[in-house]
Structures are given as C-alpha cells and as structure tokens.
Protein backbone atom coordinates (compact mmCIF):
# COMPACT_ATOMS: atom_id res chain seq x y z
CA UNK A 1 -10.85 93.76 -29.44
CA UNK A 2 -13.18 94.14 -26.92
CA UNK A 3 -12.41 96.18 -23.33
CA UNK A 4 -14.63 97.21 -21.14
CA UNK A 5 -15.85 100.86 -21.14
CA UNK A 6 -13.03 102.95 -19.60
CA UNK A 7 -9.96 101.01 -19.79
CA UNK A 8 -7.64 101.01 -22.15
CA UNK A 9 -5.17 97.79 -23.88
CA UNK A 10 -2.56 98.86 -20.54
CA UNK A 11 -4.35 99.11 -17.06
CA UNK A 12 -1.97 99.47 -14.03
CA UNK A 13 -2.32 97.14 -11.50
CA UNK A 14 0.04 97.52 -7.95
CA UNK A 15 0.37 95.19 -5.13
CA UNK A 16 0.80 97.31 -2.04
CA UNK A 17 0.63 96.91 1.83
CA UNK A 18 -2.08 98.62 3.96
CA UNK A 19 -4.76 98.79 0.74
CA UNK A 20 -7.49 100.27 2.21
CA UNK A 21 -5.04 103.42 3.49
CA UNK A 22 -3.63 103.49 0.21
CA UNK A 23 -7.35 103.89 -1.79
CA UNK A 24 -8.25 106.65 0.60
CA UNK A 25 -4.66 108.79 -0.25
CA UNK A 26 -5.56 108.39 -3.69
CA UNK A 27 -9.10 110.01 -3.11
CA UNK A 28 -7.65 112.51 -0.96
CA UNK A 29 -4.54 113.45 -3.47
CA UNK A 30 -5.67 112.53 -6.78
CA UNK A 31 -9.89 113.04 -6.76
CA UNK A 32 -9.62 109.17 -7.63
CA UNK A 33 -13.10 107.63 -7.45
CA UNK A 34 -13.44 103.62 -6.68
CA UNK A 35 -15.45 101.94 -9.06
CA UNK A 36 -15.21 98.57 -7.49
CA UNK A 37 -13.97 96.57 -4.48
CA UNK A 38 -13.53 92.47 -4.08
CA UNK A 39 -12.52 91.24 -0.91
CA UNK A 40 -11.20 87.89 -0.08
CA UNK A 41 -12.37 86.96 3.63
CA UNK A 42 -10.69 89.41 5.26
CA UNK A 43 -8.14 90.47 2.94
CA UNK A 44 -8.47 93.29 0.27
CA UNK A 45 -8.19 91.15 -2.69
CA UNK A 46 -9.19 93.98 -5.94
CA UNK A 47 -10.22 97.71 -5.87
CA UNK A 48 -10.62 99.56 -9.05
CA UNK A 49 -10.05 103.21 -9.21
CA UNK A 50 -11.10 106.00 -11.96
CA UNK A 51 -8.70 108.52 -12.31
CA UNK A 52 -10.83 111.22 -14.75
CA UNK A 53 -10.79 108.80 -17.57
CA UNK A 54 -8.05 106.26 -16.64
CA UNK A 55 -8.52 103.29 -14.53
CA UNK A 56 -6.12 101.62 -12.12
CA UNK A 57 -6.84 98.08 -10.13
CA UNK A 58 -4.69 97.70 -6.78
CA UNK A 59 -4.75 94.66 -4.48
CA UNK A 60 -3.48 93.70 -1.08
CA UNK A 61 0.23 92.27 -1.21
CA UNK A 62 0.92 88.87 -0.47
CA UNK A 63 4.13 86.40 -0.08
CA UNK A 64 2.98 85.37 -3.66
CA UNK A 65 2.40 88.56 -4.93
CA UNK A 66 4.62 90.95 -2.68
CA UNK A 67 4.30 94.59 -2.89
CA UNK A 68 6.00 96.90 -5.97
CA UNK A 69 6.44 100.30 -6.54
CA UNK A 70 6.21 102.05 -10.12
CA UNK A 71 6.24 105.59 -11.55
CA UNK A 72 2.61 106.93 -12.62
CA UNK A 73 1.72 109.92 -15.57
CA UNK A 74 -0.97 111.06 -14.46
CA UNK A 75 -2.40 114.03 -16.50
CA UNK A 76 -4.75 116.69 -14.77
CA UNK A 77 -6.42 120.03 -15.22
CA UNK A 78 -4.28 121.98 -13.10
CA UNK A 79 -1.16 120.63 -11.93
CA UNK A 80 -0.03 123.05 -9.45
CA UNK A 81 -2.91 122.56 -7.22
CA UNK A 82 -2.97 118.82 -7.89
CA UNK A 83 0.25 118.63 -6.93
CA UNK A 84 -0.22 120.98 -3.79
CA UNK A 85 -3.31 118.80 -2.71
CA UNK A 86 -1.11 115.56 -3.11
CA UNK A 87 1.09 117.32 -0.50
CA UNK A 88 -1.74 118.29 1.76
CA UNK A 89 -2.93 114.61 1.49
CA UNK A 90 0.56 113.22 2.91
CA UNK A 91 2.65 112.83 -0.90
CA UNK A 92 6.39 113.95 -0.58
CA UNK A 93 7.42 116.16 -3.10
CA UNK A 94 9.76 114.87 -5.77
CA UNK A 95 9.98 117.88 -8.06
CA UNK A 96 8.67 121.21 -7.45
CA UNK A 97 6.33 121.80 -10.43
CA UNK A 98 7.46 123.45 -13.60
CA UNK A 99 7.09 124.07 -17.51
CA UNK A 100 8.72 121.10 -19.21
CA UNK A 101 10.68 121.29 -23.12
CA UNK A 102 8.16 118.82 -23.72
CA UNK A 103 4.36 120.82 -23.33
CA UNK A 104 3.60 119.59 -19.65
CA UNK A 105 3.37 121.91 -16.60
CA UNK A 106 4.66 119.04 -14.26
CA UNK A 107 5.18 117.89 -10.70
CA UNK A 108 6.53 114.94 -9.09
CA UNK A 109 5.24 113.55 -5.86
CA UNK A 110 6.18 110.54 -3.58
CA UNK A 111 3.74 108.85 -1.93
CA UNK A 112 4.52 106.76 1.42
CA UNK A 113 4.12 103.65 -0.54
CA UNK A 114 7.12 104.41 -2.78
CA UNK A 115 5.02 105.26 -5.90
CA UNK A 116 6.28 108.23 -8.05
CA UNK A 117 3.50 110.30 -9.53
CA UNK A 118 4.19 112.39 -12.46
CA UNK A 119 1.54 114.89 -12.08
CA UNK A 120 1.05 116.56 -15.59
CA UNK A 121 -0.92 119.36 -17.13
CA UNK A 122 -0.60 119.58 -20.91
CA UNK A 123 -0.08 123.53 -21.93
C-alpha cells in the first residue's frame, strides 16, 4: 500500500469553525507545525498539521460538512508541561495529569472547539 511519507492507514481529519484560530491554538498548545494549506476563495478549505510524527488535516465547516468534535491521543515527551502549555495557550483542563495503570503519565485538556486531547507520555 502506498501512503505518503508521514501518515499512517488512519489520519484525523475535523471540520471546525474559525480554522485559521484553531491552527494557531494547535501551534501554540501542541508545537504542531503546518505542512500545508488549500484555500477555496476565501474559505479555508484543507490545512495539514505535523504533530512530531503524526499528521492531522482540518478544514473549514460547512452546511455540508458541519463542524464535529472528537477525542485526540496525542503522545509527547513530557506531558506535564505539554499539558501546562495547552493551558497557557487557552485549553481547559479535563484531568489534572497523572500516572495511569496503563504506562502513560496523562492529561486531559479541552479546547474551545470541544476537542478532548489526551495528552500522553509513555513511562
């Protein structure tokens, strides 16, 4: 099967309002770095993010395509301070970090777009 470089068989994809906002919490919170943008006229049609070495594609919600929310694992190298600079970048937090039965150091934060992430540091 072929796939291009960095992406794996399940890529994420959200519709959600006010894109542009919602690329530059991801930066701010998450380090995320955008790989690629396609706009259509004046709406914000595909970005594509790199999250260390996971990708995500977001575009602007539409009648036909309205806006979702979705829980996100995202794994890091230190989740207390990814999870503190999620807060500093507006996130809500969901669940204070801790050490889980399950290996992960792990945080839960909100963001204002309804999206759970699941910020995880494997011990």
């Amino acid at each position: 099967m072929k796939m291009p470089e960095g992406f794996s068989a399940i890529t994420p994809y959200l519709f959600v309002d006010k894109p542009s906002e919602y690329v530059e919490f991801l930066k701010a919170a998450f380090d995320a770095e955008e790989l690629s943008r396609t706009m259509r006229g004046e709406r914000l049609a595909n970005v594509c993010l790199s999250f260390n070495n996971a990708r995500l594609f977001l575009g602007e919600a539409t009648e036909e395509y309205p806006a979702m929310t979705t829980s996100l694992y995202l794994y890091v190298e230190d989740a207390d301070k990814s999870t503190a600079q999620a807060v500093s970048a507006g996130g809500h937090l969901e669940m204070e970090v801790m050490d889980m039965d399950y290996g992960d150091r792990q945080g839960g934060i909100r963001d204002e777009w309804g999206n759970i992430w699941w910020v995880s540091q494997h011990l």
